[in-house]
Protein backbone atom coordinates (compact mmCIF):
# COMPACT_ATOMS: atom_id res chain seq x y z
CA UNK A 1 4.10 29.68 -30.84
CA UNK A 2 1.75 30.10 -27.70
CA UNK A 3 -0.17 32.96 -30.04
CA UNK A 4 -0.73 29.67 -32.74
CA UNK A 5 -1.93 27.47 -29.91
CA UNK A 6 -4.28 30.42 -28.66
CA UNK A 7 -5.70 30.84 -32.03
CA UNK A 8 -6.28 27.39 -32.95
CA UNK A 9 -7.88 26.00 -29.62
CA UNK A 10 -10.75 27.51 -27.90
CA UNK A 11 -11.30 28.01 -24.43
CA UNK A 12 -14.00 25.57 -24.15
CA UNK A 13 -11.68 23.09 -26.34
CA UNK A 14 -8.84 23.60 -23.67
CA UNK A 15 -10.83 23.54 -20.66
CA UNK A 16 -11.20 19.38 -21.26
CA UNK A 17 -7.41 18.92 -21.07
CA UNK A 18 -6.50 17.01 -17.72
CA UNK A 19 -2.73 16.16 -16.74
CA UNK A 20 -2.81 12.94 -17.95
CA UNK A 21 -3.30 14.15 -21.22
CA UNK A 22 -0.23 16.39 -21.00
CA UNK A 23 1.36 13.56 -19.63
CA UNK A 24 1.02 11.70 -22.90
CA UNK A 25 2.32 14.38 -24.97
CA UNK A 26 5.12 14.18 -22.71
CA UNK A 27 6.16 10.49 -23.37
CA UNK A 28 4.98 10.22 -27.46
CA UNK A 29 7.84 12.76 -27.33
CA UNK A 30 10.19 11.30 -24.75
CA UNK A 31 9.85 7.51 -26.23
CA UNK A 32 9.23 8.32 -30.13
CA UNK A 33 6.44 5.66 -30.46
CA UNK A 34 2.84 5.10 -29.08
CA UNK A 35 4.39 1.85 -28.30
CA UNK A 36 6.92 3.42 -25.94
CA UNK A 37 4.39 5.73 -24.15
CA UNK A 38 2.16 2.90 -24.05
CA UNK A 39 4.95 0.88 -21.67
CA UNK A 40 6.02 4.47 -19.80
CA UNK A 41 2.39 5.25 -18.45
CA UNK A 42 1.19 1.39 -18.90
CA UNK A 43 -1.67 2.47 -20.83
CA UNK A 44 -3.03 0.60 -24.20
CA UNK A 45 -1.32 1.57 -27.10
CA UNK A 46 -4.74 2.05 -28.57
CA UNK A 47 -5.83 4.27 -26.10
CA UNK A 48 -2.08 6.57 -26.18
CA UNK A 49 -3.26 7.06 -30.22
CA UNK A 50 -7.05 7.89 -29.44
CA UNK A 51 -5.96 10.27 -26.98
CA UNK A 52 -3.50 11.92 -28.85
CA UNK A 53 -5.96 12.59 -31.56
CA UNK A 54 -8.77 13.38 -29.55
CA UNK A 55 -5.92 16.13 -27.64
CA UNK A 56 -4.92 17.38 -31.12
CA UNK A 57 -8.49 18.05 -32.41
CA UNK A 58 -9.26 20.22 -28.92
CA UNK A 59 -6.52 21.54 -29.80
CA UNK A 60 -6.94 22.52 -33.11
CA UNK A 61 -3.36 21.68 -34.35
CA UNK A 62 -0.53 18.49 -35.21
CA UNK A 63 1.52 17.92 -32.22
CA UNK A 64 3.54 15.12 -33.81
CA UNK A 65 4.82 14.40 -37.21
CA UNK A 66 5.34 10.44 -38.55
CA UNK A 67 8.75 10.04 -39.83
CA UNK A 68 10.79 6.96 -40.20
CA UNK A 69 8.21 4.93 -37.56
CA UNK A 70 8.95 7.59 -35.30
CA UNK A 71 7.26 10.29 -33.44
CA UNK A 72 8.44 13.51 -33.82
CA UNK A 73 7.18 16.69 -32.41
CA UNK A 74 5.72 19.52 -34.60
CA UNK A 75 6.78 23.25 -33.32
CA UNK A 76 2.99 22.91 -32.21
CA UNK A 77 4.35 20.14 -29.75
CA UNK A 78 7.22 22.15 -28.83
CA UNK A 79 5.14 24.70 -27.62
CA UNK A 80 2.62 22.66 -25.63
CA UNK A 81 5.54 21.17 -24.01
CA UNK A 82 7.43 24.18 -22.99
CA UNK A 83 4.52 24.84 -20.77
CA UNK A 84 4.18 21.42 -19.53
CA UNK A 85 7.32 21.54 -17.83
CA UNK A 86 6.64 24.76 -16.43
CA UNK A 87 3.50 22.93 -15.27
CA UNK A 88 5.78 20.01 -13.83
CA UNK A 89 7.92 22.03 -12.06
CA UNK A 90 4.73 23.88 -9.78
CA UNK A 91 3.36 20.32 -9.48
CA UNK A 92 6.74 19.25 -8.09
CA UNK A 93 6.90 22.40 -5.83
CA UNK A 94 2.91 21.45 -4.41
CA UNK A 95 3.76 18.07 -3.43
CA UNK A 96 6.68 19.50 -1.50
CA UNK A 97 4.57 21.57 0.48
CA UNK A 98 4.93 19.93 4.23
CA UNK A 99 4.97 22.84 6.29
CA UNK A 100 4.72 20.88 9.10
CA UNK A 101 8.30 19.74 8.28
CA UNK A 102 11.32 21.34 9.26
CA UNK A 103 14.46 21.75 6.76
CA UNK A 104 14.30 20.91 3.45
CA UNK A 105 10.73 19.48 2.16
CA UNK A 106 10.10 17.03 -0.99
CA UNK A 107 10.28 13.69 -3.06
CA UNK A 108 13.32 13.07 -4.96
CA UNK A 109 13.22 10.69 -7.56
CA UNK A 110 16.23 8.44 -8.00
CA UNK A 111 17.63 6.34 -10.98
CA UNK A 112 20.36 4.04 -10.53
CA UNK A 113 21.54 0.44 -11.11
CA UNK A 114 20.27 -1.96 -8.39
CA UNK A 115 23.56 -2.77 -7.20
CA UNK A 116 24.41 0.92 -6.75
CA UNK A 117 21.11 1.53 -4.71
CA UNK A 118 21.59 -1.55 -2.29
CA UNK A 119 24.93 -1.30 -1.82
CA UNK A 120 25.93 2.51 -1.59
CA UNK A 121 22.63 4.08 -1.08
CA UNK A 122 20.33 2.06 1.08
CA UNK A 123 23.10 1.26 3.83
CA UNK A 124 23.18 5.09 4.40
CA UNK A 125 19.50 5.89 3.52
CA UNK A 126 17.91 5.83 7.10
CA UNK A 127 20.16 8.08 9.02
CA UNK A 128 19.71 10.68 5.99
CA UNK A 129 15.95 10.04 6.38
CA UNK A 130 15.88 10.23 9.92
CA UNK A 131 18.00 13.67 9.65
CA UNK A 132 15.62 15.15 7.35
CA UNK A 133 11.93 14.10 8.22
CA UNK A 134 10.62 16.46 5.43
CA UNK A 135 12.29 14.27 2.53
CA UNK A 136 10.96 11.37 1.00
CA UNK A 137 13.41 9.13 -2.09
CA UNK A 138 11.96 7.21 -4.16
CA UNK A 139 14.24 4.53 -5.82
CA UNK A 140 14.02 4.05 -9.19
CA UNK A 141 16.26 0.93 -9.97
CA UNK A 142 17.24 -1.79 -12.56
CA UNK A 143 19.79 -3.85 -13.94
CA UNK A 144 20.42 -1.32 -16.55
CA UNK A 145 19.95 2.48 -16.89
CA UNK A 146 16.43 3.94 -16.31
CA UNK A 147 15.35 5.94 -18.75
CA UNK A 148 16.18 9.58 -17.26
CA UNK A 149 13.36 12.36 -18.08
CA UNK A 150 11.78 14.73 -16.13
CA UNK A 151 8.70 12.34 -15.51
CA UNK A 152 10.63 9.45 -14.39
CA UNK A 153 13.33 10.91 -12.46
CA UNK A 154 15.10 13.73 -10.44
CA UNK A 155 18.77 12.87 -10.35
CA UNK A 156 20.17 9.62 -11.95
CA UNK A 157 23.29 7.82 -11.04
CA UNK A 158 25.20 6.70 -14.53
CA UNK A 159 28.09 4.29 -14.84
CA UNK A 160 28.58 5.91 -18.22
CA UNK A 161 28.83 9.82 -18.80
CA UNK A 162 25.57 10.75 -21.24
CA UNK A 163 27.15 12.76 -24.53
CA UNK A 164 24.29 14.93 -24.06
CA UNK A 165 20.78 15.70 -22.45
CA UNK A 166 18.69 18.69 -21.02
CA UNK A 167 20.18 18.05 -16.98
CA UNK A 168 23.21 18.74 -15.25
CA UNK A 169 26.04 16.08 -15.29
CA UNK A 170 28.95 15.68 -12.76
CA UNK A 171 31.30 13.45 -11.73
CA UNK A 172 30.78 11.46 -8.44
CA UNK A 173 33.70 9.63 -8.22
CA UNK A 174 35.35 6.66 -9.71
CA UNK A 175 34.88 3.15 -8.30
CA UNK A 176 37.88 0.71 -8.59
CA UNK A 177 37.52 -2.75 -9.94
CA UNK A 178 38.39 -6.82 -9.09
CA UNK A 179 38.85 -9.65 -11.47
CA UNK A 180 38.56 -12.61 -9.14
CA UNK A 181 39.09 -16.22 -10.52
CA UNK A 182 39.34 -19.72 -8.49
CA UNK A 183 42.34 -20.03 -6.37
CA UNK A 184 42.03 -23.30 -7.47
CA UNK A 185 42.10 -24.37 -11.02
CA UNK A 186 41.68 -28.50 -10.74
CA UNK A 187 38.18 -28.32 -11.16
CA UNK A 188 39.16 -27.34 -15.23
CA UNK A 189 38.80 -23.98 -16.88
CA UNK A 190 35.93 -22.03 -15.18
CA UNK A 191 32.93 -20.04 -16.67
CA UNK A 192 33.90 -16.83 -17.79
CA UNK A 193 31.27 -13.63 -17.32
CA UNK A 194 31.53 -11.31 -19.69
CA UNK A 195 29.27 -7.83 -20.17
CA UNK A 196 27.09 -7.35 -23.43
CA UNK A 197 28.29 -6.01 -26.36
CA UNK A 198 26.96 -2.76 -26.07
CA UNK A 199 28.69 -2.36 -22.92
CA UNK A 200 32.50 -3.38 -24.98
CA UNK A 201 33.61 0.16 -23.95
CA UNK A 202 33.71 0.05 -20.25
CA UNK A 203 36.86 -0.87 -18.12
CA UNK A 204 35.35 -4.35 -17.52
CA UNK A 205 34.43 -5.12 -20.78
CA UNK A 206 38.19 -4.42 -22.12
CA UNK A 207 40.30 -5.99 -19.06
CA UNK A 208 37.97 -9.23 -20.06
CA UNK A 209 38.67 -8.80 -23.65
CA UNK A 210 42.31 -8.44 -23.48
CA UNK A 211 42.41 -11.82 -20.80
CA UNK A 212 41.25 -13.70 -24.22
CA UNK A 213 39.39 -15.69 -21.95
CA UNK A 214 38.19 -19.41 -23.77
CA UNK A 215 35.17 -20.32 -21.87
CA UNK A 216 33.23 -17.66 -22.30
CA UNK A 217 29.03 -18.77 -21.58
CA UNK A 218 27.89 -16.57 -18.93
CA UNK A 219 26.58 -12.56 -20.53
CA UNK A 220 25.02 -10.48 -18.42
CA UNK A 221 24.99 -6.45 -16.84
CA UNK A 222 23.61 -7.83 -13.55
CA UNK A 223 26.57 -7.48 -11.29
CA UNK A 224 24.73 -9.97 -9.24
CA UNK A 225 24.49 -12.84 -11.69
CA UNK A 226 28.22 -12.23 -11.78
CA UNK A 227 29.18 -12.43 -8.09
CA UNK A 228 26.92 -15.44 -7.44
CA UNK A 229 28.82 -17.16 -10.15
CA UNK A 230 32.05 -15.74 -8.72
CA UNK A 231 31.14 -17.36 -5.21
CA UNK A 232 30.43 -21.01 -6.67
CA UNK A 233 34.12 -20.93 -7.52
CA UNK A 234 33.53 -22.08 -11.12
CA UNK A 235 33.84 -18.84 -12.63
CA UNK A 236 35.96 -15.74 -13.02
CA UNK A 237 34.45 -12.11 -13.78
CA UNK A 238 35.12 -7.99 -13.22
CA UNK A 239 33.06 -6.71 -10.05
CA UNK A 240 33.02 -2.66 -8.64
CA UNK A 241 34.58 -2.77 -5.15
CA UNK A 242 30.77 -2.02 -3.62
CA UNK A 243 29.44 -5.74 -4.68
CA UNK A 244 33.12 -7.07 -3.39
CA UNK A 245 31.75 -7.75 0.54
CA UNK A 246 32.63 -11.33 1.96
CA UNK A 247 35.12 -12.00 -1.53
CA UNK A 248 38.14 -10.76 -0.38
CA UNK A 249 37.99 -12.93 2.96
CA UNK A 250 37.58 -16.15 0.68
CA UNK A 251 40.58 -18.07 0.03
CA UNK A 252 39.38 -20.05 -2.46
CA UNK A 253 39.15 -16.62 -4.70
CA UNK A 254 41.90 -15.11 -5.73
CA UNK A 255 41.36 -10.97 -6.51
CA UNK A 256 43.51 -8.71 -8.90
CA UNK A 257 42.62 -4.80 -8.92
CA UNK A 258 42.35 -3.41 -12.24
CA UNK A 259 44.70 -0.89 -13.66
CA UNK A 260 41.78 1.18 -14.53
CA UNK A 261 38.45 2.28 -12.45
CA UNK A 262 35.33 2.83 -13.67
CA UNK A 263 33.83 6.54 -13.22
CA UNK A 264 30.56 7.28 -11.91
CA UNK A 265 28.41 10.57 -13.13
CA UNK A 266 25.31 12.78 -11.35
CA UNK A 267 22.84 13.96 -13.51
CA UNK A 268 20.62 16.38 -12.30
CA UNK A 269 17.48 17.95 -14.06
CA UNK A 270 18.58 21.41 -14.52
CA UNK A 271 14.85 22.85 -13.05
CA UNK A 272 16.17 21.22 -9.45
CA UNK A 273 19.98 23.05 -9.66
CA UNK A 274 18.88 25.11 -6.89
CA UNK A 275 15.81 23.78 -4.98
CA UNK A 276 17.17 22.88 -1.67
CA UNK A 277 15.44 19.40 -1.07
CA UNK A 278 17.49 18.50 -4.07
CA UNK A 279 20.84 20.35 -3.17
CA UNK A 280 20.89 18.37 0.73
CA UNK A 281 19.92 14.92 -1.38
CA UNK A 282 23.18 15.31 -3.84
CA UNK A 283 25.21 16.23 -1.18
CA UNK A 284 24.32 12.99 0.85
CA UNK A 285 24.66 10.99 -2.93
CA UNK A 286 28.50 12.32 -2.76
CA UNK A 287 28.87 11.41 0.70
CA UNK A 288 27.93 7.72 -0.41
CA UNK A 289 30.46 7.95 -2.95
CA UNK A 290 33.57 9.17 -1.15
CA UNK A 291 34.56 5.73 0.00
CA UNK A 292 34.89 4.51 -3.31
CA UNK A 293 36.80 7.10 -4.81
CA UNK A 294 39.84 6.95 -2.09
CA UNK A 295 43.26 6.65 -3.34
């Protein structure tokens, strides 16, 4: 494949391609759109196409094939791309370069719920700094998954284990899980929050569903939205033991462990296995995690 490439592009051709260009073969192919790539590198959508064609002319070749409304990568694009992460990986390895720094030196990327990053990462987050002056995290958070790639993140924190992917997966640990409800029904039947149906597999989602609970008008993955409801004491909902702190001490709640706990996975691209900025930063992600995982 690189011997096509070679033949098709000339030096001259080649010498005009930047990063950011490689960077946008990178997410046409990671998001399957020029809508998606667009959003990733918050670019125009018009500018991802001219780009693109303006990259596959220099190049001399089709990196992507239209199918369905999607994207997909020619062998062309395959080939381009197998470099490009070669190319990420000694861009990764520059910016790590603090000599200055004693131990382990770089910027770890990390993708996780926000309730997972505020309330098992960040209480532990400046000792680790502080212990390792040549690290630097980044947190990488939402209410939902982030998308996990190579040029979005280093290691991602998943509530669900991934049925595939081009990274390492593990388990963490498993976190156990409270229904809490009013102590105190007079106030009538309270608002029930429930998880989206996309999320009907988890153990939340099916302790809910088996309650049969009637008032169900609250539907949200923000574990937040939940305990704030949960804390007006007008509403019952599933929380992980991590977003529990102050509810157990109220009396007006009453809390029920679930029979079943819900496990938590490490993915780690498969490039970082053995660099050791990475291999210090998962060990400190399992330390966060023992508590939860106790018998």
């Amino acid at each position: 494949m690189a011997a096509d490439l070679q033949d098709a592009a000339s030096p001259a051709r080649l010498a005009r391609m930047n990063w950011d260009d490689l960077r946008i073969i990178a997410a046409v192919r990671d998001e399957g759109t020029y809508a998606g790539a667009s959003a990733r590198l918050r670019i125009d959508e018009t500018t991802v196409g001219r780009r693109l064609a303006r990259i596959q002319r220099d190049l001399g070749v089709l990196l992507f094939d239209a199918v369905d409304g999607q994207r997909r990568p020619t062998r062309h694009c395959e080939a381009v791309l197998e470099h490009v992460g070669a190319m990420a990986v000694h861009v990764a390895a520059i910016d790590r370069i603090k000599e200055s720094q004693p131990g382990p030196v770089g910027r770890l990327r990390i993708a996780s719920t926000n309730a997972v990053a505020e309330e098992l990462l960040a209480p532990h987050a400046s000792s680790f700094l502080r212990d390792h002056p040549g690290l630097t995290l980044q947190f990488l958070t939402s209410s939902g998954n982030v998308k996990f790639s190579r040029w979005q993140a280093d290691l991602a924190i998943r509530l669900r284990k991934p049925e595939k992917g081009d990274f390492t997966i593990s388990k963490l640990g498993d976190v156990r899980l409270y229904f809490f409800e009013p102590a105190d029904r007079a106030g009538g039947e309270p608002v029930a929050c429930i998880y989206p149906d996309e999320l009907d597999t988890i153990p939340e989602q099916q302790f809910l569903r088996a309650k049969r609970l009637t008032n169900v008008r609250c539907i949200t993955d923000n574990v937040r939205i939940i305990r704030t409801l949960i804390q007006s004491h007008q509403a019952v909902g599933v929380l992980p033991e991590h977003s529990c702190e102050g509810l157990f001490a109220d009396r007006s709640l009453r809390a029920t462990l679930l029979p079943r706990r819900r496990d938590v996975w490490l993915l780690v691209q498969n490039h970082l296995k053995r660099d050791p900025a990475t291999r210090v930063t998962i060990d400190w992600v399992r330390a966060c995690f023992q508590e939860t995982s106790r018998p």
